[in-house]
Protein backbone atom coordinates (compact mmCIF):
# COMPACT_ATOMS: atom_id res chain seq x y z
CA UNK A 1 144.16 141.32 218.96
CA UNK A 2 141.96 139.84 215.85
CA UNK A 3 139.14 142.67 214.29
CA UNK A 4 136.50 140.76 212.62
CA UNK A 5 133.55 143.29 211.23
CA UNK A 6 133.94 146.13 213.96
CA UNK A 7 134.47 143.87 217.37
CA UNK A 8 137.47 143.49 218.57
CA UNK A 9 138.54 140.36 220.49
CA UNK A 10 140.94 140.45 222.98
CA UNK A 11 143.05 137.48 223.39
CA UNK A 12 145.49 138.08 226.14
CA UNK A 13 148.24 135.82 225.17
CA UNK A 14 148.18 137.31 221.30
CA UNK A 15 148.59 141.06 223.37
CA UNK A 16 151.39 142.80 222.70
CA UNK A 17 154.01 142.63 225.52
CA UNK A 18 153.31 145.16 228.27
CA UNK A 19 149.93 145.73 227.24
CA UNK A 20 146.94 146.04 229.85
CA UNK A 21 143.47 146.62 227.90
CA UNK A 22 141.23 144.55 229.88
CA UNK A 23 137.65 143.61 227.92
CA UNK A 24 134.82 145.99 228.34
CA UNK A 25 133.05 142.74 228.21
CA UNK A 26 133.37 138.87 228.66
CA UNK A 27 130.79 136.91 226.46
CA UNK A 28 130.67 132.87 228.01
CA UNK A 29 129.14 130.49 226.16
CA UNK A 30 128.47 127.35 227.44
CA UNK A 31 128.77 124.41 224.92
CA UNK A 32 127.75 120.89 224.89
CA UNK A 33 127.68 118.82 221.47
CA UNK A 34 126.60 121.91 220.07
CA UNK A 35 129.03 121.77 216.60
CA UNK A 36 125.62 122.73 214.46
CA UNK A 37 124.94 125.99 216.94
CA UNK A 38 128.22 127.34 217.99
CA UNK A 39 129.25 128.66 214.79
CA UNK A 40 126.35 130.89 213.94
CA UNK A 41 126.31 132.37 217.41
CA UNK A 42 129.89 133.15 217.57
CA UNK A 43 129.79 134.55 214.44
CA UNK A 44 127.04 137.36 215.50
CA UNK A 45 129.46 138.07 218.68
CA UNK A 46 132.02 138.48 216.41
CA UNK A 47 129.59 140.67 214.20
CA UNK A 48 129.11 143.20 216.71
CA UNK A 49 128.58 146.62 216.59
CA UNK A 50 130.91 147.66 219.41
CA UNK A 51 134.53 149.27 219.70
CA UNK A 52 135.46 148.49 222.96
CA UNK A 53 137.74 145.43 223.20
CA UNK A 54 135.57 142.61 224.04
CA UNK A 55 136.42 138.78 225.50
CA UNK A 56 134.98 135.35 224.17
CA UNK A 57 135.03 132.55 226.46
CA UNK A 58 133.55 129.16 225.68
CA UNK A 59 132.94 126.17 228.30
CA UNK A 60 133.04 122.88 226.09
CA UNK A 61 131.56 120.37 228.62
CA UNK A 62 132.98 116.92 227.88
CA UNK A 63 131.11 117.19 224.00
CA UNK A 64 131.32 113.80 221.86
CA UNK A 65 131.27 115.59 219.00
CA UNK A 66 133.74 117.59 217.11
CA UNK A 67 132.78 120.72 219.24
CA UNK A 68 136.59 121.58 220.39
CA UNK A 69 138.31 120.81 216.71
CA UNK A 70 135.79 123.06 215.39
CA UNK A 71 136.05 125.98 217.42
CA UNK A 72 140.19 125.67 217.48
CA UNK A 73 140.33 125.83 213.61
CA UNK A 74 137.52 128.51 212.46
CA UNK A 75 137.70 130.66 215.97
CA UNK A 76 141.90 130.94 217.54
CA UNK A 77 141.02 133.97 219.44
CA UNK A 78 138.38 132.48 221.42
CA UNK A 79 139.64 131.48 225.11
CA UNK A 80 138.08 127.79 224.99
CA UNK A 81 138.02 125.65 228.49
CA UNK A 82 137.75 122.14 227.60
CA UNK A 83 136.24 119.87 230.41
CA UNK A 84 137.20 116.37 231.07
CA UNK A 85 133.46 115.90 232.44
CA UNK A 86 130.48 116.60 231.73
CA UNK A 87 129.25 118.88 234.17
CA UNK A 88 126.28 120.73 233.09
CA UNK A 89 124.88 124.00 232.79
CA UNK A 90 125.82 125.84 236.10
CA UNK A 91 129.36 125.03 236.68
CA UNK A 92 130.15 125.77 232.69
CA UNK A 93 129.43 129.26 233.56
CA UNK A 94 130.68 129.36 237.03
CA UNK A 95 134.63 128.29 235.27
CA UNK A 96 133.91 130.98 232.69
CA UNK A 97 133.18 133.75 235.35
CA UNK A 98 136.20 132.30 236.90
CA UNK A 99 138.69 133.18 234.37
CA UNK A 100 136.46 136.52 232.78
CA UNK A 101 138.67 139.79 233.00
CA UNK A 102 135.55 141.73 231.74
CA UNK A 103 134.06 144.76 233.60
CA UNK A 104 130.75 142.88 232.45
CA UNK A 105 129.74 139.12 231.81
CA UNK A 106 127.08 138.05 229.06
CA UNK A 107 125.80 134.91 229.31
CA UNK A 108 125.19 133.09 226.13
CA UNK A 109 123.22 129.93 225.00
CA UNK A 110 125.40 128.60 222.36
CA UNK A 111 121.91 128.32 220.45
CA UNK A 112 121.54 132.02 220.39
CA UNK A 113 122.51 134.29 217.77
CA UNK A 114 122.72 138.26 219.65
CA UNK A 115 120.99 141.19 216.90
CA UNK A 116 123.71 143.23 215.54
CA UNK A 117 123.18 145.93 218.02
CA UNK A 118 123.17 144.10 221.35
CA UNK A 119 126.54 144.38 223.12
CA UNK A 120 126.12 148.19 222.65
CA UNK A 121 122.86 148.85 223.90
CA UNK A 122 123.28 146.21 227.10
CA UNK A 123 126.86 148.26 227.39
CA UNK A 124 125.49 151.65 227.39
CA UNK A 125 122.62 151.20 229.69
CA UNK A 126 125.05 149.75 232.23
CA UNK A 127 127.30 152.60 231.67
CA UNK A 128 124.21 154.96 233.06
CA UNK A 129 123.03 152.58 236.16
CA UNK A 130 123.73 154.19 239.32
CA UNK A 131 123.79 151.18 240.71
CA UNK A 132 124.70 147.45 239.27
CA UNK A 133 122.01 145.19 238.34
CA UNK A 134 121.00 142.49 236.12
CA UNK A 135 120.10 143.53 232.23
CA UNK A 136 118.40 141.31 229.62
CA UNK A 137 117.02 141.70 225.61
CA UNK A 138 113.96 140.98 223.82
CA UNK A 139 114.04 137.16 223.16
CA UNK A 140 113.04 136.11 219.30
CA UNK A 141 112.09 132.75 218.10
CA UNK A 142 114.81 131.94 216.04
CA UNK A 143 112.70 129.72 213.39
CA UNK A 144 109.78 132.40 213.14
CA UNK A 145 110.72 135.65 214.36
CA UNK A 146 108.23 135.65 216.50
CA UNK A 147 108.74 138.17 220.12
CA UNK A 148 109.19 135.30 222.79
CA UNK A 149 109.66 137.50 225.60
CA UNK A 150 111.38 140.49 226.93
CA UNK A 151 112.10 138.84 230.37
CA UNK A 152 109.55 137.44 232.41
CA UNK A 153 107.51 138.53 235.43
CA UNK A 154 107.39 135.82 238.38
CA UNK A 155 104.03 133.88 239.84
CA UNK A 156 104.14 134.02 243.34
CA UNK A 157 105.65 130.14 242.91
CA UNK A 158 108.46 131.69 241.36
CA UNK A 159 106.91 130.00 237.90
CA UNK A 160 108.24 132.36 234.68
CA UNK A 161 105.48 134.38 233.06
CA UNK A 162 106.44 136.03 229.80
CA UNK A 163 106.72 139.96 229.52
CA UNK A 164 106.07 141.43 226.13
CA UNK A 165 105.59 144.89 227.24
CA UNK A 166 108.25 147.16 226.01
CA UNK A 167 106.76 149.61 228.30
CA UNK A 168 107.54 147.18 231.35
CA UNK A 169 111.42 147.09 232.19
CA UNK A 170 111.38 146.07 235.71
CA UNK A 171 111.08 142.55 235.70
CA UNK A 172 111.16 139.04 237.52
CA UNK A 173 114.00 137.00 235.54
CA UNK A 174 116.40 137.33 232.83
CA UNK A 175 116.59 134.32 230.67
CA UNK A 176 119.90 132.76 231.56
CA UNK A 177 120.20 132.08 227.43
CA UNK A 178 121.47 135.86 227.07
CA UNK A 179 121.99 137.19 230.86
CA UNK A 180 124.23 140.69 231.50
CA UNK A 181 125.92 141.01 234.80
CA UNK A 182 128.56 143.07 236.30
CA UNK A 183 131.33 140.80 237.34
CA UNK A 184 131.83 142.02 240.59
CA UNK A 185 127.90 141.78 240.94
CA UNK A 186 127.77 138.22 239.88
CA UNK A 187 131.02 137.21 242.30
CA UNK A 188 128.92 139.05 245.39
CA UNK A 189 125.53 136.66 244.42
CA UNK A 190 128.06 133.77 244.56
CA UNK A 191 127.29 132.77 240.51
CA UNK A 192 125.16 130.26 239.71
CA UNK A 193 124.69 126.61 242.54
CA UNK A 194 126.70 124.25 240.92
CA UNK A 195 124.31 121.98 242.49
CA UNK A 196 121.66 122.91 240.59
CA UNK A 197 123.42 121.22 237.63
CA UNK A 198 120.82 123.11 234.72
CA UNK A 199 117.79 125.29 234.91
CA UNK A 200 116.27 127.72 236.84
CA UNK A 201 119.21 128.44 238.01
CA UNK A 202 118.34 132.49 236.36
CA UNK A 203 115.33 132.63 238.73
CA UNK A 204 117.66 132.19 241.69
CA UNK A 205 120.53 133.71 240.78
CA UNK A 206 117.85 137.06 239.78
CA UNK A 207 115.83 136.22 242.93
CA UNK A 208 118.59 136.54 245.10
CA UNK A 209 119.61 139.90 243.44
CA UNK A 210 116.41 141.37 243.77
CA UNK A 211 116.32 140.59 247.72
CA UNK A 212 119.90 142.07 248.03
CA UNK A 213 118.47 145.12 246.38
CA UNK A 214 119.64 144.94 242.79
CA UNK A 215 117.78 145.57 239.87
CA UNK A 216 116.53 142.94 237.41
CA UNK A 217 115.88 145.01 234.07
CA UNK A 218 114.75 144.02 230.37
CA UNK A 219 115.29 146.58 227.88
CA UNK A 220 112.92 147.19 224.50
CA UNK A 221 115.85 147.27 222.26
CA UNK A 222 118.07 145.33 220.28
CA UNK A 223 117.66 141.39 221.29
CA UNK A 224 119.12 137.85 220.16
CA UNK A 225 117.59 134.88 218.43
CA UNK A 226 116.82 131.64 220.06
CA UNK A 227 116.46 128.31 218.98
CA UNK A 228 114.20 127.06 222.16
CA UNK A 229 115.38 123.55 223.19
CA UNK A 230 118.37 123.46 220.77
CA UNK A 231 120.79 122.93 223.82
CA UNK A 232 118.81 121.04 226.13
CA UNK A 233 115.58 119.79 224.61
CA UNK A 234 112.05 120.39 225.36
CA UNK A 235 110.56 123.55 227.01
CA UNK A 236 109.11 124.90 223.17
CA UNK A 237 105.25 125.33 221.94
CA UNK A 238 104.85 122.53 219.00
CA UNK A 239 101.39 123.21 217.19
CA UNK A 240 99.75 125.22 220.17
CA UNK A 241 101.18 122.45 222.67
CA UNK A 242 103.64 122.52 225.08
CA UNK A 243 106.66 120.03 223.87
CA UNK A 244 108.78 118.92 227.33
CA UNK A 245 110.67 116.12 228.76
CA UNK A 246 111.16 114.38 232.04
CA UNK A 247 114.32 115.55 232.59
CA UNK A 248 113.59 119.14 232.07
CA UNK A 249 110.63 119.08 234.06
CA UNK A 250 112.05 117.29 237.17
CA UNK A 251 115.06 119.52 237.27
CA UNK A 252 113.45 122.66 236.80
CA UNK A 253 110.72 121.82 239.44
CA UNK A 254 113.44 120.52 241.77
CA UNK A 255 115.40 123.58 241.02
CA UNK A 256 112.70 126.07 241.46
CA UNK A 257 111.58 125.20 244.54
CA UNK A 258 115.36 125.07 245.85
CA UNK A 259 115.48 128.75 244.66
CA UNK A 260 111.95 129.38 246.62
CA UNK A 261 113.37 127.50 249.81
CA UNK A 262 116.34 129.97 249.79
CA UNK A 263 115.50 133.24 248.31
CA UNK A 264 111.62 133.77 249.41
CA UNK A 265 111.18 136.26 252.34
CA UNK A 266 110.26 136.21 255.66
CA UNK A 267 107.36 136.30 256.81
CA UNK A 268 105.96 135.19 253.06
CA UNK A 269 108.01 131.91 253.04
CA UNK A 270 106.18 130.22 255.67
CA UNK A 271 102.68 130.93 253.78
CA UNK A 272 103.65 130.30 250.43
CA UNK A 273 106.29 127.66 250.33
CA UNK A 274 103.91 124.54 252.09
CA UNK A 275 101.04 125.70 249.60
CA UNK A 276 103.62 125.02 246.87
CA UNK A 277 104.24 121.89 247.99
CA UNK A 278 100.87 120.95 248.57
CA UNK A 279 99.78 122.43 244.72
CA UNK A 280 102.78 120.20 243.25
CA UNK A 281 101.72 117.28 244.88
CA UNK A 282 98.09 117.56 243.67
CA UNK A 283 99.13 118.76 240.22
CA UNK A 284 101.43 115.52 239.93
CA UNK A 285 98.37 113.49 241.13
CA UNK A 286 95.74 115.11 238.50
CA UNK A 287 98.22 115.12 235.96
CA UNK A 288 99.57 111.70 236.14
CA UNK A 289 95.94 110.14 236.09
CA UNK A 290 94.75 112.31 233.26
CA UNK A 291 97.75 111.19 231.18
CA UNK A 292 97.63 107.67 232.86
CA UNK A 293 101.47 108.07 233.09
CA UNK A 294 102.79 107.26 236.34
CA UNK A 295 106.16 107.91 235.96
CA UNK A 296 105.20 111.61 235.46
CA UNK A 297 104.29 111.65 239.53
CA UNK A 298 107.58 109.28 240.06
CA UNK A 299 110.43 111.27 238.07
CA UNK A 300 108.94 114.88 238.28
CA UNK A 301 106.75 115.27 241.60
CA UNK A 302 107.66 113.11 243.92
CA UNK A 303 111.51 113.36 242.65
CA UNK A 304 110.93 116.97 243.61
CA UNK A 305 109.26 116.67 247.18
CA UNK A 306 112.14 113.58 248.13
CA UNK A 307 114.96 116.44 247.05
CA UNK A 308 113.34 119.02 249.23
CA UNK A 309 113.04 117.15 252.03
CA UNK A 310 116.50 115.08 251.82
CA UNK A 311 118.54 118.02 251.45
CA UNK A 312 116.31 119.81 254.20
CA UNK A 313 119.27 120.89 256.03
CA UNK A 314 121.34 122.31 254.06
CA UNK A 315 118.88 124.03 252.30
CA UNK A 316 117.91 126.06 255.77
CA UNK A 317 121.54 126.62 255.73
CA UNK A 318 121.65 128.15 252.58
CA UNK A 319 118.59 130.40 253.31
CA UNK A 320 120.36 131.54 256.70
CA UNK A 321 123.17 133.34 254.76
CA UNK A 322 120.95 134.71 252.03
CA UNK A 323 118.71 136.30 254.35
CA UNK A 324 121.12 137.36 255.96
CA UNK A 325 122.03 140.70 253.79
CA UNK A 326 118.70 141.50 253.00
CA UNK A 327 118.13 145.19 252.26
CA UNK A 328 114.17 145.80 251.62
CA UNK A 329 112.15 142.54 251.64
CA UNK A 330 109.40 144.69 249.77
CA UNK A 331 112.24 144.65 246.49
CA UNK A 332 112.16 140.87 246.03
CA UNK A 333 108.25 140.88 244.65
CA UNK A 334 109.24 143.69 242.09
CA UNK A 335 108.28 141.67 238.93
CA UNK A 336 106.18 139.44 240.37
CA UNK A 337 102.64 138.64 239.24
CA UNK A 338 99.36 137.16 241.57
CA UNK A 339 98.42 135.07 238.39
CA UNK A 340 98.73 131.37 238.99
CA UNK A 341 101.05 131.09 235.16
CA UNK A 342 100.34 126.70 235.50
CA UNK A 343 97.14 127.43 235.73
CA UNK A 344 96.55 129.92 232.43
CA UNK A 345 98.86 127.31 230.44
CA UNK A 346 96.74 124.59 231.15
CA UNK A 347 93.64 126.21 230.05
CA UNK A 348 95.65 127.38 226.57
CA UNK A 349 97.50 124.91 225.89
CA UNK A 350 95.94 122.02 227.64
CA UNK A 351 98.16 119.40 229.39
CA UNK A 352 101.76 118.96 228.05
CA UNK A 353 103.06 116.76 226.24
CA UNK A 354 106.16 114.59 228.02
CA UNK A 355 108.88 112.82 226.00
């Protein structure tokens, strides 16, 4: 057991012999050529105000850098799973779930830094929930300070819509950058698709907990700092316009609708699902003109309608068994919004710009 500030890590093979003190928690943190984040956000895991014994788990996926050195020599009592492969954001965490012992997981972007305060709030409003469910923090800009979000509601296209009510708990999505689950919870929803490879892969995974009945809650307290796009790039507000890339875009529109496809209840689906579609295809049309780009239609739109319709079966597949255990359909549109969220970006921010 190593005590740095007031957290104590547990390290199962430095235990003493015979003893069983499984973590209270099991923070994974996905890492990919991340040498310049890793250290600053497992030092404020390490900073925590929190007694219970607590579990650090890090998924390095195939980095070029000096990523695994790095952790070995300035962090021994982290559990680090090295990869071989690179293979992405999904199946990181899935391994790391894999081999928790936590009561409770915390997903963590390795460019995250968690306030001082965090584990200990997200552990003591678990401790109180009757029943399991999905917690998130307040989400901070980590160059400006600024409040990002705490959560975010859902459009009825399943597109994220900021929530910076601390009045409104109840919510549509936790950001996967700092995501608290039970483990037995998160083992029931299956984890994350490891076909989804990166992104969105929060609004299915808290989709498919809100249509078994689970709660998806952000609480007003505490938080953690992000630097937006530090892992992956893109997705971040550069001088009031949206800064994005193809590959972000493609996979979370390809991802998005996958979680749609599978998660979106009956009756609804068969109303809302070809009208998303149909808005995609005219948004890629508009779009590509007005930016006379047409590899914005070929890589993002059109990638997204081929992947739909190639993978048609085993999409209705996967659908079949999550409908299957559906408690109240009326619980899946807790969090969700009517407001088209495209729609109100465009007219703030204008169109994005694609790199």
């Amino acid at each position: 057991m190593r005590t740095r500030g007031r957290l104590a890590v547990e390290n199962r093979a430095d235990s003493p012999a015979g003893a069983n003190v499984l973590p209270a928690c099991s923070v994974c943190i996905a890492n990919y050529n991340g040498i310049d984040l890793i250290g600053p956000c497992l030092d404020s895991v390490l900073a925590q105000d929190f007694s219970p014994p607590v579990e650090i788990i890090v998924h390095d996926d195939a980095s070029s850098d000096e990523s695994v050195s790095f952790i070995r020599k300035h962090y021994p009592g982290v559990k680090l799973i090295v990869s071989s492969e690179n293979v992405g954001f999904c199946i990181s965490n899935n391994k790391m779930a894999a081999q928790a012992s936590g009561e409770y997981l915390l997903l963590l972007n390795n460019d995250a830094a968690l306030r001082r305060d965090a584990l200990k709030t997200l552990h003591e409003f678990a401790s109180r929930q009757e029943a399991p469910g999905i917690l998130g923090l307040p989400q901070y800009d980590m160059r400006t300070g600024e409040l990002l979000d705490i959560g975010s509601r859902l459009d009825l296209f399943l597109n994220a819509v900021p929530n910076r009510s601390r009045q409104r708990q109840e919510v549509g999505q936790i950001m996967g950058a700092c995501l608290w689950v039970p483990r037995r919870l998160w083992h029931e929803l299956g984890g994350f698709p490891d076909w989804f490879g990166s992104l969105a892969e929060e609004t299915y995974l808290c989709c498919l907990a809100r249509l078994r009945g689970y709660s998806v809650t952000a609480l007003p307290a505490s938080g953690y700092d992000h630097l937006v796009g530090g892992s992956f790039g893109g997705g971040k507000l550069v001088q009031g316009r949206m800064r994005t890339t193809y590959r972000r875009r493609a996979l979370a529109e390809r991802n998005k609708s996958f979680a749609m496809f599978i998660c979106y209840p009956s009756p609804f689906f068969y109303a809302v699902f070809p009208i998303h579609i149909a808005l995609l295809a005219v948004e890629g049309a508009l779009v590509s003109c007005l930016k006379r780009d047409s590899t914005l239609w070929k890589t993002i739109y059109w990638n997204c309608i081929r992947e739909v319709w190639s993978n048609l079966r085993d999409l209705w597949r996967r659908r079949s068994e999550a409908q299957r255990d559906v408690k109240r359909r009326a619980d899946f549109f807790r969090g969700l919004t009517l407001v088209p969220y495209k729609l109100r970006m465009l007219v703030v921010h204008g169109l994005p710009g694609v790199e």
